[in-house]
PDB file of N, CA and C in Angstrom:
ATOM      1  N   UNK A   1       5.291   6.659  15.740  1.00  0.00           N
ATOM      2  CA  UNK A   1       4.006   6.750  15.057  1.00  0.00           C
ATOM      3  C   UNK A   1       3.651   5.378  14.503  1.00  0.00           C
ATOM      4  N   UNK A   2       2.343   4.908  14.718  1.00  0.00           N
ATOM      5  CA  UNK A   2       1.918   3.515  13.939  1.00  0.00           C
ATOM      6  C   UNK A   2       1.124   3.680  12.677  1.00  0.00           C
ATOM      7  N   UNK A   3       0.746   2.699  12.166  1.00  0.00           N
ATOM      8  CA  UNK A   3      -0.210   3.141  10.694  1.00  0.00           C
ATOM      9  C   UNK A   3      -1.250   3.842  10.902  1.00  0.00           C
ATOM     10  N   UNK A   4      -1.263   4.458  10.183  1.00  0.00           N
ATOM     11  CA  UNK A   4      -2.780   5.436  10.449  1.00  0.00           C
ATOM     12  C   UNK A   4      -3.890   5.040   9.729  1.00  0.00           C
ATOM     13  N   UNK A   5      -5.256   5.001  10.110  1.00  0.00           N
ATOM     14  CA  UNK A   5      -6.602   4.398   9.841  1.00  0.00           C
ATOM     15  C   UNK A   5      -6.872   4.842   8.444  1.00  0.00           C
ATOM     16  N   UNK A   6      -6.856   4.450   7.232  1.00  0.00           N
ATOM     17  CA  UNK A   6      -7.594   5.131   6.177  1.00  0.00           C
ATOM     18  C   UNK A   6      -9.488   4.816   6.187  1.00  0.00           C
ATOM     19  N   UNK A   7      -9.313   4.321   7.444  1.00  0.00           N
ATOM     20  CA  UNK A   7     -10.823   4.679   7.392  1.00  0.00           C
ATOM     21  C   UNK A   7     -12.290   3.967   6.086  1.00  0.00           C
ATOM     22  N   UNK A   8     -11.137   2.964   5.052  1.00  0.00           N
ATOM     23  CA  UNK A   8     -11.556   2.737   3.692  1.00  0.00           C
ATOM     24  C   UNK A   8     -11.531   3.589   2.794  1.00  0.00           C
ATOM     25  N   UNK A   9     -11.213   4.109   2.755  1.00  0.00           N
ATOM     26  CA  UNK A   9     -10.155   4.854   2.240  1.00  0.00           C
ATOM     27  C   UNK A   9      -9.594   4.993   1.404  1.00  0.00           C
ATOM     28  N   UNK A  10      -8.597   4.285   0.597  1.00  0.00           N
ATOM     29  CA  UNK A  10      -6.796   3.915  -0.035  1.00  0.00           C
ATOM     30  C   UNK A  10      -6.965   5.366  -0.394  1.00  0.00           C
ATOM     31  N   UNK A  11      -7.152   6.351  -1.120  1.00  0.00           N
ATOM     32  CA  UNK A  11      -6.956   7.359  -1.232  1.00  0.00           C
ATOM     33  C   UNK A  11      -6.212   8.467  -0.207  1.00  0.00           C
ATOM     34  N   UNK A  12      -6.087   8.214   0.249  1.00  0.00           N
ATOM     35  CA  UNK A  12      -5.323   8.759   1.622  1.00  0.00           C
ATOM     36  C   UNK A  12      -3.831   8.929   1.413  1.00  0.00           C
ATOM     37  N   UNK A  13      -3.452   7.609   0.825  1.00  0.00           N
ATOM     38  CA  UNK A  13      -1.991   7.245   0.719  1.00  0.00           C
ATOM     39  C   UNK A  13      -1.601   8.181  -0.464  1.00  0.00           C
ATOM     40  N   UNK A  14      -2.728   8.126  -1.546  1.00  0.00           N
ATOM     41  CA  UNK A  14      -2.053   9.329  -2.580  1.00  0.00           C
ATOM     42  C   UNK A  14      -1.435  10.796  -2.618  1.00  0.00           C
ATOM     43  N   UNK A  15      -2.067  11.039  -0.764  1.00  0.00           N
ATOM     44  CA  UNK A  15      -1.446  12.441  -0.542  1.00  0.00           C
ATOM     45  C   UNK A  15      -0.228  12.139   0.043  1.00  0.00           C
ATOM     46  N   UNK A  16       0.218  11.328   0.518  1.00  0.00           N
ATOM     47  CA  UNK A  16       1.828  11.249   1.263  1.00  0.00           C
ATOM     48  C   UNK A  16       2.684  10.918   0.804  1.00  0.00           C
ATOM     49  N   UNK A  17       3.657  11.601   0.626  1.00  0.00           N
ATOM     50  CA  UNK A  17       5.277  11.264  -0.001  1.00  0.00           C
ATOM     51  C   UNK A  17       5.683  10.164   0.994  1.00  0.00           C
ATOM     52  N   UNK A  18       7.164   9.608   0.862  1.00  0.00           N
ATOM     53  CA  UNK A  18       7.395   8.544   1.354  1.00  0.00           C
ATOM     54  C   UNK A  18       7.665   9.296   3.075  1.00  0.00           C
ATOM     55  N   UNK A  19       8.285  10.506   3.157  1.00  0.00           N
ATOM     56  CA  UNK A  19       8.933  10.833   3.922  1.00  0.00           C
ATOM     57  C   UNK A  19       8.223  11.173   5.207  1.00  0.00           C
ATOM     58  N   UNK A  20       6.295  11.409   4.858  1.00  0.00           N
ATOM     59  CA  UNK A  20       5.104  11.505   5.517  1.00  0.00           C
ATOM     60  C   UNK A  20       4.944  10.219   6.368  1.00  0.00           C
ATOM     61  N   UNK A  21       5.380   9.192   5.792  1.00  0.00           N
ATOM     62  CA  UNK A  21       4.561   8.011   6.318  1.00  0.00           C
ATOM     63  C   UNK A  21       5.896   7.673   7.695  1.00  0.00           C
ATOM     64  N   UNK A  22       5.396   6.890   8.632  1.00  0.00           N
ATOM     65  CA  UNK A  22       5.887   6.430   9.810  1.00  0.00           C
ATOM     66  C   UNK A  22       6.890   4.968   9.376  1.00  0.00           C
ATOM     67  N   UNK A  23       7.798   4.957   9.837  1.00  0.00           N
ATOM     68  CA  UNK A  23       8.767   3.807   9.688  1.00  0.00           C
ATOM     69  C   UNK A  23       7.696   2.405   9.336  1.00  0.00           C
ATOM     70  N   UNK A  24       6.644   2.297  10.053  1.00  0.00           N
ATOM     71  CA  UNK A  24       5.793   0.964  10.000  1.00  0.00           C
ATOM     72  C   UNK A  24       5.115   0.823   8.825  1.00  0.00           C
ATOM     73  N   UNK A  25       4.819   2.160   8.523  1.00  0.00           N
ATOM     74  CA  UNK A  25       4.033   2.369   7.497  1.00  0.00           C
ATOM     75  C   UNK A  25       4.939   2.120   5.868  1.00  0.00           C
ATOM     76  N   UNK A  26       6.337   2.699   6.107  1.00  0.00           N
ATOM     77  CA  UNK A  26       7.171   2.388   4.711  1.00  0.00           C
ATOM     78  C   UNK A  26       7.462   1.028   4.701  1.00  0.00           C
ATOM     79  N   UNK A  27       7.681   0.081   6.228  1.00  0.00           N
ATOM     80  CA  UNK A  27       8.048  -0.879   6.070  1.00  0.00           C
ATOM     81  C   UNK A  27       6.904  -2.210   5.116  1.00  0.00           C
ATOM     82  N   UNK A  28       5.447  -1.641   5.732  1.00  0.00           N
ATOM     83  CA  UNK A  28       4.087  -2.194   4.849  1.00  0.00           C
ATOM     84  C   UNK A  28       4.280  -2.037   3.692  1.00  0.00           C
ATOM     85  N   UNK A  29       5.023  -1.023   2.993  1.00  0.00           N
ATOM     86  CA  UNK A  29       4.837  -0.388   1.568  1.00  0.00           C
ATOM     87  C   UNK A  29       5.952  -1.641   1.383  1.00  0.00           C
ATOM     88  N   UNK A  30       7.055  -1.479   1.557  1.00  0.00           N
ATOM     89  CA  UNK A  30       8.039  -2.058   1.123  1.00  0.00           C
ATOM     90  C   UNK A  30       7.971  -3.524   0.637  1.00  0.00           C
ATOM     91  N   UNK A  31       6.797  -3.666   1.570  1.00  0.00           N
ATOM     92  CA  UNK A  31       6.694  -5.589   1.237  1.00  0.00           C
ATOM     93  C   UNK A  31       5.760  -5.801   0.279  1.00  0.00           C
ATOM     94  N   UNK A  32       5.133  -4.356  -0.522  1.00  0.00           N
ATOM     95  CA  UNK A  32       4.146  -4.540  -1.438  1.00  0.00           C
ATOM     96  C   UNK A  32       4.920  -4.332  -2.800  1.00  0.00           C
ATOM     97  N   UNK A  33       6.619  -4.214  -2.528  1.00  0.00           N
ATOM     98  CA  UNK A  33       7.483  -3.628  -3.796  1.00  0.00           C
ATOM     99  C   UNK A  33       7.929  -1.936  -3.546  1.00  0.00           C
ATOM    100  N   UNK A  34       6.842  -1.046  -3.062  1.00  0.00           N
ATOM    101  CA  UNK A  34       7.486   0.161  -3.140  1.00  0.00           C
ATOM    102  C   UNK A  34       8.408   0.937  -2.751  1.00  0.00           C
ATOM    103  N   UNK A  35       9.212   1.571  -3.210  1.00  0.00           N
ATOM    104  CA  UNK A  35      10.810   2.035  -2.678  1.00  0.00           C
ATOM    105  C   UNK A  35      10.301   3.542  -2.703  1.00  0.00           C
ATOM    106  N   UNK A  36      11.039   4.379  -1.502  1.00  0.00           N
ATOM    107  CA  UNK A  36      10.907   5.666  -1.783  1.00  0.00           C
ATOM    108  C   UNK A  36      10.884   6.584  -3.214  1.00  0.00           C
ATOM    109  N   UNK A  37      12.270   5.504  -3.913  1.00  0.00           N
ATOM    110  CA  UNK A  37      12.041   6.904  -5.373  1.00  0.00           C
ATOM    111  C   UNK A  37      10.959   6.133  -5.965  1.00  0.00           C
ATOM    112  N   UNK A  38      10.099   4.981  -5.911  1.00  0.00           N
ATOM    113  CA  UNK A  38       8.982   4.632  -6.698  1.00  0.00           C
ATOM    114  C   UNK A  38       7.575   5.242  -6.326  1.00  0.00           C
ATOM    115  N   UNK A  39       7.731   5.719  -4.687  1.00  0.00           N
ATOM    116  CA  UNK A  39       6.422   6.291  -3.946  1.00  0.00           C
ATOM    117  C   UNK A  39       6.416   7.622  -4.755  1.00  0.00           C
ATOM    118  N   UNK A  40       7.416   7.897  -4.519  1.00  0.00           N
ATOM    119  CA  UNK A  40       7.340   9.355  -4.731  1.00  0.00           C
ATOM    120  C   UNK A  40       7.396  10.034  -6.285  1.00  0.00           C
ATOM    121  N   UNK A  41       7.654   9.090  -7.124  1.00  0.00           N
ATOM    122  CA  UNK A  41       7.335   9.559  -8.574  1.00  0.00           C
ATOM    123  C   UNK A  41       5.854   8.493  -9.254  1.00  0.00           C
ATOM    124  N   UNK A  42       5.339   7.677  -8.387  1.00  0.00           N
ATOM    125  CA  UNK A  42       4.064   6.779  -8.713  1.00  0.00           C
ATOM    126  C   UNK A  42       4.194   6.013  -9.724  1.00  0.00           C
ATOM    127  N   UNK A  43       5.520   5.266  -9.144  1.00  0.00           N
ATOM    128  CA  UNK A  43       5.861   4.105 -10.318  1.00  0.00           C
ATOM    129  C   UNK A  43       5.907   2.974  -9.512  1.00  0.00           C
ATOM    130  N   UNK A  44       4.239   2.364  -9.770  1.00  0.00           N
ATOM    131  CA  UNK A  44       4.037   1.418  -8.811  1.00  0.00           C
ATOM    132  C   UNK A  44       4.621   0.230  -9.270  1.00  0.00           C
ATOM    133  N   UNK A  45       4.772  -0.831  -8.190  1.00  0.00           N
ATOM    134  CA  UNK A  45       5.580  -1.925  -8.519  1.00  0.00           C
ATOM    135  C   UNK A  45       4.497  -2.967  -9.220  1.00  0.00           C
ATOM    136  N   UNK A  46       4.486  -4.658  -9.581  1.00  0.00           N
ATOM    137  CA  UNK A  46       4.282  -4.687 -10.139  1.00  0.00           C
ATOM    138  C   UNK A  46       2.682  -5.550  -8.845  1.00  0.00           C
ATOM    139  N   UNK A  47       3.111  -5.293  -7.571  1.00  0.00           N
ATOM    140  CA  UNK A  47       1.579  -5.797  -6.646  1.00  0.00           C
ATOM    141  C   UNK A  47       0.484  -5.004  -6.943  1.00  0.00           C
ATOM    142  N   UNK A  48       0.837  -4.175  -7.499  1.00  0.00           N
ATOM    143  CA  UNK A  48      -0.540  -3.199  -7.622  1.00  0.00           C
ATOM    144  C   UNK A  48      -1.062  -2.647  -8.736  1.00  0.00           C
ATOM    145  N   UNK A  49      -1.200  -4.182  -9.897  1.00  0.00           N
ATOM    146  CA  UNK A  49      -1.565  -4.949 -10.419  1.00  0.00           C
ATOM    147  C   UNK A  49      -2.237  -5.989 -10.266  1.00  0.00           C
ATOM    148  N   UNK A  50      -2.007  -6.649  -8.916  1.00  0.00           N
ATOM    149  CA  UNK A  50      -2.648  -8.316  -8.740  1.00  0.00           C
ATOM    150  C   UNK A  50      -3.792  -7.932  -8.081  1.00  0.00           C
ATOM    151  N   UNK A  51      -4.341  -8.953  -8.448  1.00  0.00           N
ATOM    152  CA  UNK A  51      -5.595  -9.213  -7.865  1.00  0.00           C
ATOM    153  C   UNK A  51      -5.021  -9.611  -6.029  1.00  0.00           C
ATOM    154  N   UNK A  52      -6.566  -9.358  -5.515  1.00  0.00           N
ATOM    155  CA  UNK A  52      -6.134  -9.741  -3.613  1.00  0.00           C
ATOM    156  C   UNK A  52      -5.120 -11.410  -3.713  1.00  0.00           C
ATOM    157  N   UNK A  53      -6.078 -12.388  -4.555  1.00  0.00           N
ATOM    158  CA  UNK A  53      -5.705 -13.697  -4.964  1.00  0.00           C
ATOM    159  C   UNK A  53      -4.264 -13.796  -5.434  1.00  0.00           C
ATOM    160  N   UNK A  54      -3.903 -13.033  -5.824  1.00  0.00           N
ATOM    161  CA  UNK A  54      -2.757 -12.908  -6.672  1.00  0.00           C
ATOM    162  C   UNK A  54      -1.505 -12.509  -6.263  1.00  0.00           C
ATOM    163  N   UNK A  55      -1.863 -11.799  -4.848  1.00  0.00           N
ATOM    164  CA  UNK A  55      -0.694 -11.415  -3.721  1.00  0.00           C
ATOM    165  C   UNK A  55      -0.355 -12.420  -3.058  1.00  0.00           C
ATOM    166  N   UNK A  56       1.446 -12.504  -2.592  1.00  0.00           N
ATOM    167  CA  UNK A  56       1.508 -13.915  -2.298  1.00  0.00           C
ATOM    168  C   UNK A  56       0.995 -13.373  -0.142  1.00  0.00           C
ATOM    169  N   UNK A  57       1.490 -14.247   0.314  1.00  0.00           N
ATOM    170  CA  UNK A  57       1.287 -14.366   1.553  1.00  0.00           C
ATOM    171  C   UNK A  57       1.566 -12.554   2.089  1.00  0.00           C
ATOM    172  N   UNK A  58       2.822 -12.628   2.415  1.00  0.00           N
ATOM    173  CA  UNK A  58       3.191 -11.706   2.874  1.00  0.00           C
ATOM    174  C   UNK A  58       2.934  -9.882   2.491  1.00  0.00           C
ATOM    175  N   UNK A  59       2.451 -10.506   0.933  1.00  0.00           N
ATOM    176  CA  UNK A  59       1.799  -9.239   0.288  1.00  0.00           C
ATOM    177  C   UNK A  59       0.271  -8.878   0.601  1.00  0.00           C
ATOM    178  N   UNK A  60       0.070 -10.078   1.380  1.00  0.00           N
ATOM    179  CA  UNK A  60      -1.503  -9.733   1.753  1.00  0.00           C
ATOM    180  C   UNK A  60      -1.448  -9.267   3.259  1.00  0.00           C
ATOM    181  N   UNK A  61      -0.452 -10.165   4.087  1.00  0.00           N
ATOM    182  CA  UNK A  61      -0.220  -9.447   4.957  1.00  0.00           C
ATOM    183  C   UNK A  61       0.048  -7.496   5.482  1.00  0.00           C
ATOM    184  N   UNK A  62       0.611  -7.553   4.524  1.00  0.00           N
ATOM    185  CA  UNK A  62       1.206  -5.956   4.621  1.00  0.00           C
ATOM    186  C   UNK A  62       0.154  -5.070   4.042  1.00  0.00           C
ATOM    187  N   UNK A  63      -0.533  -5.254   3.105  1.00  0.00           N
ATOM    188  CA  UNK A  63      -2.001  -4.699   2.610  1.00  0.00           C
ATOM    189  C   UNK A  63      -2.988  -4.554   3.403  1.00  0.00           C
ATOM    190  N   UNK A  64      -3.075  -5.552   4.390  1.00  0.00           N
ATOM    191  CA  UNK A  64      -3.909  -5.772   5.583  1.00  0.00           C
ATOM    192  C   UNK A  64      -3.032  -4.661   6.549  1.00  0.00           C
ATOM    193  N   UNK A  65      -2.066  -4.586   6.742  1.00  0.00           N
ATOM    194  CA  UNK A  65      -1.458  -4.017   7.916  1.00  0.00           C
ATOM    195  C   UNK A  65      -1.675  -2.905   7.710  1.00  0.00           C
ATOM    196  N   UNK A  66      -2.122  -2.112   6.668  1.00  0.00           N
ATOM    197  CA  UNK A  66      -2.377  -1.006   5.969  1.00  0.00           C
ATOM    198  C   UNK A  66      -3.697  -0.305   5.731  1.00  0.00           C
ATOM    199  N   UNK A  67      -4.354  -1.249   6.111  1.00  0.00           N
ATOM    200  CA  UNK A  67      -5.863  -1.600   6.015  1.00  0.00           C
ATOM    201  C   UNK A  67      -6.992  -1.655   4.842  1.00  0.00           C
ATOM    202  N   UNK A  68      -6.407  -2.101   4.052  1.00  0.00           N
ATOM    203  CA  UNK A  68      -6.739  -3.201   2.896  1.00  0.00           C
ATOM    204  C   UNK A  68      -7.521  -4.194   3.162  1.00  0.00           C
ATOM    205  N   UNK A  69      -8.597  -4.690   3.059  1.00  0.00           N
ATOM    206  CA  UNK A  69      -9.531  -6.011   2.977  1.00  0.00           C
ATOM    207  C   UNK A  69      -9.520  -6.263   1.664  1.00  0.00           C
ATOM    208  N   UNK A  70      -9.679  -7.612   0.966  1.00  0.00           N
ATOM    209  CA  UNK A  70      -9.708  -8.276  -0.230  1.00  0.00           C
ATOM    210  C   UNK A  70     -10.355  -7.105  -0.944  1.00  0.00           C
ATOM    211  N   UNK A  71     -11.951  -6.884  -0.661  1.00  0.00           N
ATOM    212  CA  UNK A  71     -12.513  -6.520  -1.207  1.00  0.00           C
ATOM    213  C   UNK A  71     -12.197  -4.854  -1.865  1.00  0.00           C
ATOM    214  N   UNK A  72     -11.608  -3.891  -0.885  1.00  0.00           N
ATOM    215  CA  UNK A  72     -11.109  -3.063  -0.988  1.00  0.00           C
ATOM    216  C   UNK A  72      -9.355  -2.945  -2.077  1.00  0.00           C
ATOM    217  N   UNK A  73      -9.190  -3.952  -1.835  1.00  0.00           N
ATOM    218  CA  UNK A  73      -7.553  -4.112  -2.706  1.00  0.00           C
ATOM    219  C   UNK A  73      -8.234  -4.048  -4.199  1.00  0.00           C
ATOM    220  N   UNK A  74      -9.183  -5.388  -4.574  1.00  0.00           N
ATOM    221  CA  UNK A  74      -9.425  -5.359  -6.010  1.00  0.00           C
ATOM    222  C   UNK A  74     -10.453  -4.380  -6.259  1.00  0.00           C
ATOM    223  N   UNK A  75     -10.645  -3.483  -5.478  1.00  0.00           N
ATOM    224  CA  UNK A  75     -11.899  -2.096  -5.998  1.00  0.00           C
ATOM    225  C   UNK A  75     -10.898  -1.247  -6.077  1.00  0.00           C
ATOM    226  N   UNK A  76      -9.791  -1.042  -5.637  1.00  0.00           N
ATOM    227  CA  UNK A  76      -8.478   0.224  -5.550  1.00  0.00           C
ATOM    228  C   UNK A  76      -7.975   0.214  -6.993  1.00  0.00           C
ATOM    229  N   UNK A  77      -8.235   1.365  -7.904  1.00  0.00           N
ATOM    230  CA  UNK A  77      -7.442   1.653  -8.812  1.00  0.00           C
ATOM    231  C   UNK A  77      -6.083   1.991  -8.927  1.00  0.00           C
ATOM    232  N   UNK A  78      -4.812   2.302  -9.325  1.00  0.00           N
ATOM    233  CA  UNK A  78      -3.664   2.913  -8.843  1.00  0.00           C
ATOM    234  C   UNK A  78      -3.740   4.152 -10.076  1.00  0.00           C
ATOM    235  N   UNK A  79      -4.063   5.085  -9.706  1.00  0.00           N
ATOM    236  CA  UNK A  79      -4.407   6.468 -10.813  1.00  0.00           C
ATOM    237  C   UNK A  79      -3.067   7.163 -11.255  1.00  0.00           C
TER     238      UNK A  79
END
């Protein structure tokens, strides 16, 4: 299975436990900080907090791989 489209979305991700998402998809999470027991009790790490600017390289990468655009990262609340 590859990442799946949120379409713009991010809300999407709030319905899936870690165990939902596809190997590619935990591996994206992972480079944003999140670990299964953090997905799954919504103890976000500390990227989802930063601004798009504020993610280093690879954290923008994986946000993107996820389908995240700048603009969409700093409009995403984490509820």
């Amino acid at each position: 299975m590859s990442v799946r489209d949120m379409n713009g979305n991010p809300k999407i991700w709030e319905k899936l436990t870690w165990e939902d998402m596809s190997s590619e998809e935990q591996e994206l999470w992972s480079a944003l900080g999140w670990r299964q027991y953090t997905w799954n009790r919504n103890e976000a790490p500390a990227s989802a907090d930063k601004s798009w600017n504020d993610l280093t390289a690879s954290e923008q990468n994986a946000a993107r791989g996820l389908g995240f655009s700048p603009a969409l990262w700093d409009s995403f609340e984490d509820e």
